[in-house]
N, C-alpha and C. Protein backbone atom coordinates (compact mmCIF):
# COMPACT_ATOMS: atom_id res chain seq x y z
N UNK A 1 -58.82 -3.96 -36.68
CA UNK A 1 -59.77 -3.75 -35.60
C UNK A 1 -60.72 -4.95 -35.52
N UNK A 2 -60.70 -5.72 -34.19
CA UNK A 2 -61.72 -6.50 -33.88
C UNK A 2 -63.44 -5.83 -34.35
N UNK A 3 -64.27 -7.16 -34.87
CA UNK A 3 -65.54 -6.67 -34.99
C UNK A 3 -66.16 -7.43 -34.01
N UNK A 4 -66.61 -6.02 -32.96
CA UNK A 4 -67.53 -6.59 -31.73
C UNK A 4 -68.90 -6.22 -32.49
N UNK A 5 -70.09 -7.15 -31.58
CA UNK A 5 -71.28 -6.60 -31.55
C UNK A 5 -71.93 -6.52 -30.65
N UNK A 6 -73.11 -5.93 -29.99
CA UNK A 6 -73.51 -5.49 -28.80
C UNK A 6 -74.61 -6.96 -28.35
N UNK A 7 -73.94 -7.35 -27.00
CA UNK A 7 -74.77 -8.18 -26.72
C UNK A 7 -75.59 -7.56 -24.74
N UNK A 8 -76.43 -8.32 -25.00
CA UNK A 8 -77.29 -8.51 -23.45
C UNK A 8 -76.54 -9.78 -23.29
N UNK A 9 -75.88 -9.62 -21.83
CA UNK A 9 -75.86 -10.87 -20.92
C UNK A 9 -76.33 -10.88 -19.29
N UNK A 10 -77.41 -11.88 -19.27
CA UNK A 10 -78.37 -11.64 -18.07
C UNK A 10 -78.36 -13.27 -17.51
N UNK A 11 -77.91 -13.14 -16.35
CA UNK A 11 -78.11 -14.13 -15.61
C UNK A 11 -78.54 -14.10 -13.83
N UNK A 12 -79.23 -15.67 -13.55
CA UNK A 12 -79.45 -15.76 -12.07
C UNK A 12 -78.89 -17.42 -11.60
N UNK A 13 -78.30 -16.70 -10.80
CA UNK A 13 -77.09 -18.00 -9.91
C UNK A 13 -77.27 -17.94 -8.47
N UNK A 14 -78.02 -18.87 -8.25
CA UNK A 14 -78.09 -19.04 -6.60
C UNK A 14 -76.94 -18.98 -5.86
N UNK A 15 -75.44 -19.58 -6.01
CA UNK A 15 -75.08 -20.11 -5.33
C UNK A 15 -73.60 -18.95 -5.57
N UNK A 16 -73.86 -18.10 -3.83
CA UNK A 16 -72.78 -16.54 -4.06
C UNK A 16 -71.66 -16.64 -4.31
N UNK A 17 -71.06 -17.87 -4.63
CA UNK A 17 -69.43 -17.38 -4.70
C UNK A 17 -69.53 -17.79 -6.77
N UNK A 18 -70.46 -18.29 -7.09
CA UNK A 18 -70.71 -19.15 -8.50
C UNK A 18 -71.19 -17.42 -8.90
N UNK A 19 -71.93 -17.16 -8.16
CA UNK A 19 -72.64 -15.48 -8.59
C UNK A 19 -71.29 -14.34 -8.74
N UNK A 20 -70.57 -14.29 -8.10
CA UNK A 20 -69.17 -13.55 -8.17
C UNK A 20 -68.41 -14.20 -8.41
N UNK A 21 -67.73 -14.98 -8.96
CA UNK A 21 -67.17 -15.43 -10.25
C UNK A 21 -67.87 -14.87 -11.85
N UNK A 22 -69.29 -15.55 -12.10
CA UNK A 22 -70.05 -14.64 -13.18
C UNK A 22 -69.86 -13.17 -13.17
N UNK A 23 -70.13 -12.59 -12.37
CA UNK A 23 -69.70 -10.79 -12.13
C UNK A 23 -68.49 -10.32 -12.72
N UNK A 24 -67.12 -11.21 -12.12
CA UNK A 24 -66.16 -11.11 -12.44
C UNK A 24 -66.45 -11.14 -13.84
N UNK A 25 -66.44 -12.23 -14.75
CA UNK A 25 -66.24 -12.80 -15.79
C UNK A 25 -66.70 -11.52 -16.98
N UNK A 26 -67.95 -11.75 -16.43
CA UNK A 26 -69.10 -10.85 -17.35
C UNK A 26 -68.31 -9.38 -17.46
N UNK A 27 -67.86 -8.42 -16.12
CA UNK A 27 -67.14 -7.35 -16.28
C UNK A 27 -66.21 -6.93 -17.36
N UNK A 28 -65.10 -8.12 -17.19
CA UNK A 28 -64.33 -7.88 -18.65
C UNK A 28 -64.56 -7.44 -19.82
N UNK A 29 -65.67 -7.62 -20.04
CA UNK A 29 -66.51 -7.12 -21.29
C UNK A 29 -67.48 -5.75 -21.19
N UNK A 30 -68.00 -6.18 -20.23
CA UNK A 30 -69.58 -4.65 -19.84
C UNK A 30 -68.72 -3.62 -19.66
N UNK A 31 -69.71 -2.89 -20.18
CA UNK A 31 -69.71 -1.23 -20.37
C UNK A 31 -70.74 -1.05 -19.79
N UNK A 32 -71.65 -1.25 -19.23
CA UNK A 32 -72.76 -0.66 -18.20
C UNK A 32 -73.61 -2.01 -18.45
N UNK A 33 -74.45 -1.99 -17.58
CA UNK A 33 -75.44 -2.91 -16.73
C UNK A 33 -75.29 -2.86 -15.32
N UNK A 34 -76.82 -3.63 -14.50
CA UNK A 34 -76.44 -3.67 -13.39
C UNK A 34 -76.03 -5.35 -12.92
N UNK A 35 -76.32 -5.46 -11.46
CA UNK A 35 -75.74 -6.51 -11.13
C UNK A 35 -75.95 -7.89 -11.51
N UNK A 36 -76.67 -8.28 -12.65
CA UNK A 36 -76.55 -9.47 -13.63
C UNK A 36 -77.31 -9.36 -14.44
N UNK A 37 -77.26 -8.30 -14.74
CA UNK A 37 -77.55 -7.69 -16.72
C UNK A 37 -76.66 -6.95 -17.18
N UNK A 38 -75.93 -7.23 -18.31
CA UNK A 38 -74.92 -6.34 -18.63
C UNK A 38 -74.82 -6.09 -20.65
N UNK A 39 -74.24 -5.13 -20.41
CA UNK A 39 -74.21 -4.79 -22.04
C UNK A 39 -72.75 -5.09 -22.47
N UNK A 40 -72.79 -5.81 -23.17
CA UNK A 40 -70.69 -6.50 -23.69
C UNK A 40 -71.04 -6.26 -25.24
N UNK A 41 -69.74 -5.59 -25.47
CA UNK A 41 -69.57 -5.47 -26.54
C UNK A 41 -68.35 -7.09 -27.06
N UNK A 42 -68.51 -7.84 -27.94
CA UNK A 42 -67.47 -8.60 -27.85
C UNK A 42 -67.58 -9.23 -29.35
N UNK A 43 -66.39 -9.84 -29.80
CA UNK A 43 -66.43 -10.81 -30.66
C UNK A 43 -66.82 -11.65 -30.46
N UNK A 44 -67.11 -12.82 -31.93
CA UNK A 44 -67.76 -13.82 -31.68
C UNK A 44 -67.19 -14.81 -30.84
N UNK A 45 -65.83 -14.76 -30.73
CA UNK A 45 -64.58 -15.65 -29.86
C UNK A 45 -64.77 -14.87 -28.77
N UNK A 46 -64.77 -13.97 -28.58
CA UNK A 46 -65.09 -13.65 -26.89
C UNK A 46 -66.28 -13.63 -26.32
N UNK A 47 -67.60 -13.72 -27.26
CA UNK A 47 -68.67 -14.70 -26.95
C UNK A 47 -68.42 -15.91 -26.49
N UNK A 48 -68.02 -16.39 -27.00
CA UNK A 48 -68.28 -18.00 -26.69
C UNK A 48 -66.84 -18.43 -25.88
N UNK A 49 -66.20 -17.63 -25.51
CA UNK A 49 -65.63 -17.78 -24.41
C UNK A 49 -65.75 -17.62 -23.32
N UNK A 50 -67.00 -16.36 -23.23
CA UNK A 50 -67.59 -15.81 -21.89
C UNK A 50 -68.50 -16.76 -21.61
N UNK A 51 -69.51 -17.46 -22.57
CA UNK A 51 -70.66 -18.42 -22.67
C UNK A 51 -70.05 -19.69 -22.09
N UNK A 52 -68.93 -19.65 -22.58
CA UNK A 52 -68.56 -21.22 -21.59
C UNK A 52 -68.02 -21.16 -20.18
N UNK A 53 -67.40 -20.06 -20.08
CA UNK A 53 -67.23 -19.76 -18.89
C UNK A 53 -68.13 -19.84 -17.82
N UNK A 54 -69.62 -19.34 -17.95
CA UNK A 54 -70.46 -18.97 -17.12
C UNK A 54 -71.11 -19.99 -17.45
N UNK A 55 -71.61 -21.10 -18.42
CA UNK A 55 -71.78 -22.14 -17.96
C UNK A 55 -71.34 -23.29 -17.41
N UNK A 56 -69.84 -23.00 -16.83
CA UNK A 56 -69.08 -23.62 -15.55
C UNK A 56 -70.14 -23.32 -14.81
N UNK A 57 -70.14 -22.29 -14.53
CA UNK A 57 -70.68 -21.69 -12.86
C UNK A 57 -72.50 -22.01 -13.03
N UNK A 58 -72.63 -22.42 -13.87
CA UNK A 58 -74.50 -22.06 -13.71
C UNK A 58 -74.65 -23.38 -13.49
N UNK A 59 -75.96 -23.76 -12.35
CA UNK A 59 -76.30 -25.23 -12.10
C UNK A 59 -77.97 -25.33 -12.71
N UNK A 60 -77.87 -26.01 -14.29
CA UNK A 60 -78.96 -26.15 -14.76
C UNK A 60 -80.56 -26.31 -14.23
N UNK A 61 -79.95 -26.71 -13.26
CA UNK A 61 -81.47 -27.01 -12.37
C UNK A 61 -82.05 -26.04 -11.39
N UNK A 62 -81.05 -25.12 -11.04
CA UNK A 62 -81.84 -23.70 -10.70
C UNK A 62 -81.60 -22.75 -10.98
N UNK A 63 -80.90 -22.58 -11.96
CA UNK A 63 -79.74 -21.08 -12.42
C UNK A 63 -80.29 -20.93 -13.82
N UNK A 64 -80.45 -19.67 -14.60
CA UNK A 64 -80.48 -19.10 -15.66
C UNK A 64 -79.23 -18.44 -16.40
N UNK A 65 -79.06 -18.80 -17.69
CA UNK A 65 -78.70 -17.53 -18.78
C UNK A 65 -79.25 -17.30 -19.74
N UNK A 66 -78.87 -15.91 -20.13
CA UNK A 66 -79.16 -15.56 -21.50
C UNK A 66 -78.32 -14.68 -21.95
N UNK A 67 -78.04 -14.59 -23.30
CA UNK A 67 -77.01 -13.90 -24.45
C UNK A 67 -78.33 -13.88 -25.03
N UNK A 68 -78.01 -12.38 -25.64
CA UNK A 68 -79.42 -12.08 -26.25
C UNK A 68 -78.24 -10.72 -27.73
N UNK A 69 -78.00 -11.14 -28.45
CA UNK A 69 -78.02 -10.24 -29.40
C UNK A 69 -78.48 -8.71 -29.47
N UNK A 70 -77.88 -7.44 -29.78
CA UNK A 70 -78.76 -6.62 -29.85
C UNK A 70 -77.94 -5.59 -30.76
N UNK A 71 -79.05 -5.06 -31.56
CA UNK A 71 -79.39 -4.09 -32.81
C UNK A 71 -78.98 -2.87 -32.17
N UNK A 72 -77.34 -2.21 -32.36
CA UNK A 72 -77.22 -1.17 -32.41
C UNK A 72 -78.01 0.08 -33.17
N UNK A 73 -78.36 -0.53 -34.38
CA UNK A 73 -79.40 0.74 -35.36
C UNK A 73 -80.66 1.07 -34.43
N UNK A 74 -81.28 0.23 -33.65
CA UNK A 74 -82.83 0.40 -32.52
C UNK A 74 -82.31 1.77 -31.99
N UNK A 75 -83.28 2.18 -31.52
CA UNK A 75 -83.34 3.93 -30.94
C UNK A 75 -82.75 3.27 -29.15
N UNK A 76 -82.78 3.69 -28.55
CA UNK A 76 -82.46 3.67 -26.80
C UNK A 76 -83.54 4.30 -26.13
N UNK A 77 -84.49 3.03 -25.42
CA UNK A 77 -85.35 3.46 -24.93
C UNK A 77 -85.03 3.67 -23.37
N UNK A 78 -85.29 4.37 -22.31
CA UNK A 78 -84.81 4.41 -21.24
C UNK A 78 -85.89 4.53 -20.22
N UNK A 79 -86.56 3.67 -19.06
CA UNK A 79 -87.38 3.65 -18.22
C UNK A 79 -86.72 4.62 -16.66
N UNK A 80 -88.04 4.87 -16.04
CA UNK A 80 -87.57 5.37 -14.86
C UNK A 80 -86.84 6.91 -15.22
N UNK A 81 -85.38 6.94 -13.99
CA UNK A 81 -84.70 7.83 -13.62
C UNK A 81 -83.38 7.56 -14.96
N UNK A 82 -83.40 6.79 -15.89
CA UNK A 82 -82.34 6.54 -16.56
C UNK A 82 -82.33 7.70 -17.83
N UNK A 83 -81.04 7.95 -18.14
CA UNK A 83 -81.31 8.85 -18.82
C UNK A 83 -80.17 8.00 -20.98
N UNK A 84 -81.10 8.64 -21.48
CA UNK A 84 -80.52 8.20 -22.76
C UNK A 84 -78.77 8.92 -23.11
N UNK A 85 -78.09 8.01 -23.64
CA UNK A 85 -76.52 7.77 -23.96
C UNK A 85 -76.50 9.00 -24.55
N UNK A 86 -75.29 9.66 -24.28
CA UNK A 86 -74.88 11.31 -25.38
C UNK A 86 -74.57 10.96 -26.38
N UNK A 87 -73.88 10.14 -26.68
CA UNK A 87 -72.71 9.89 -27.92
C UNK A 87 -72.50 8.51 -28.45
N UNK A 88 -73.92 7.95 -28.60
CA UNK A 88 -74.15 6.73 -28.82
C UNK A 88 -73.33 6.24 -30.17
N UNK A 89 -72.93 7.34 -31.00
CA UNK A 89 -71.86 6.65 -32.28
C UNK A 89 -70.72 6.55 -32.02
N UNK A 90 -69.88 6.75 -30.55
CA UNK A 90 -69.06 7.07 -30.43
C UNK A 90 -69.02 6.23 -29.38
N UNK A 91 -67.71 4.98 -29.58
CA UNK A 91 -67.53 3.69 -28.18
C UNK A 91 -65.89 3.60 -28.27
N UNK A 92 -65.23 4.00 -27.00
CA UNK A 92 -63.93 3.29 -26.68
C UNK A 92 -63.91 2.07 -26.24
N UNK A 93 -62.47 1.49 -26.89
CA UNK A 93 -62.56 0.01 -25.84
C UNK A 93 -61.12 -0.03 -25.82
N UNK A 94 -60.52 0.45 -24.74
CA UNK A 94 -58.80 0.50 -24.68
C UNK A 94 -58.29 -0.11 -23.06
């Protein structure tokens, strides 16, 4: 069994067809987020395969990313209308 770990990937891309390409890309991986924040579970090779990918598409001078690591053991805090995960020990990936 691959060892994924839970990452944030959040980005802003001016330029719409560079923005859906990223969407695309980023999907392969997310299990929920919205339209350029997403939660990927992935290896470290499918990190840095997604990371290079999307810095094809990002134009340093007005576009953002971030890969941000994140601590499955943290509790799930949920703002708004969102409601907290049922079965947070429990993840398919098939």
């Amino acid at each position: 069994m691959k060892n994924r770990t839970l990452h944030l990937i959040a980005y802003d891309i001016s330029k719409p067809k560079c923005l859906r390409a990223a969407l695309k890309a980023t999907r392969d991986y997310a299990t929920g987020g919205q339209q350029s924040v997403h939660e990927c579970w992935m290896t470290d090779a499918e990190r840095g395969d997604l990371l290079a990918t999307l810095s094809m598409l990002i134009d340093e001078s007005t576009d953002s990313l971030i890969c941000i690591h994140l601590d499955t053991r943290q509790q799930v805090i949920t703002l708004g209308k969102a409601k907290s995960p049922n079965d947070t020990d429990l993840f398919y990936i098939g």
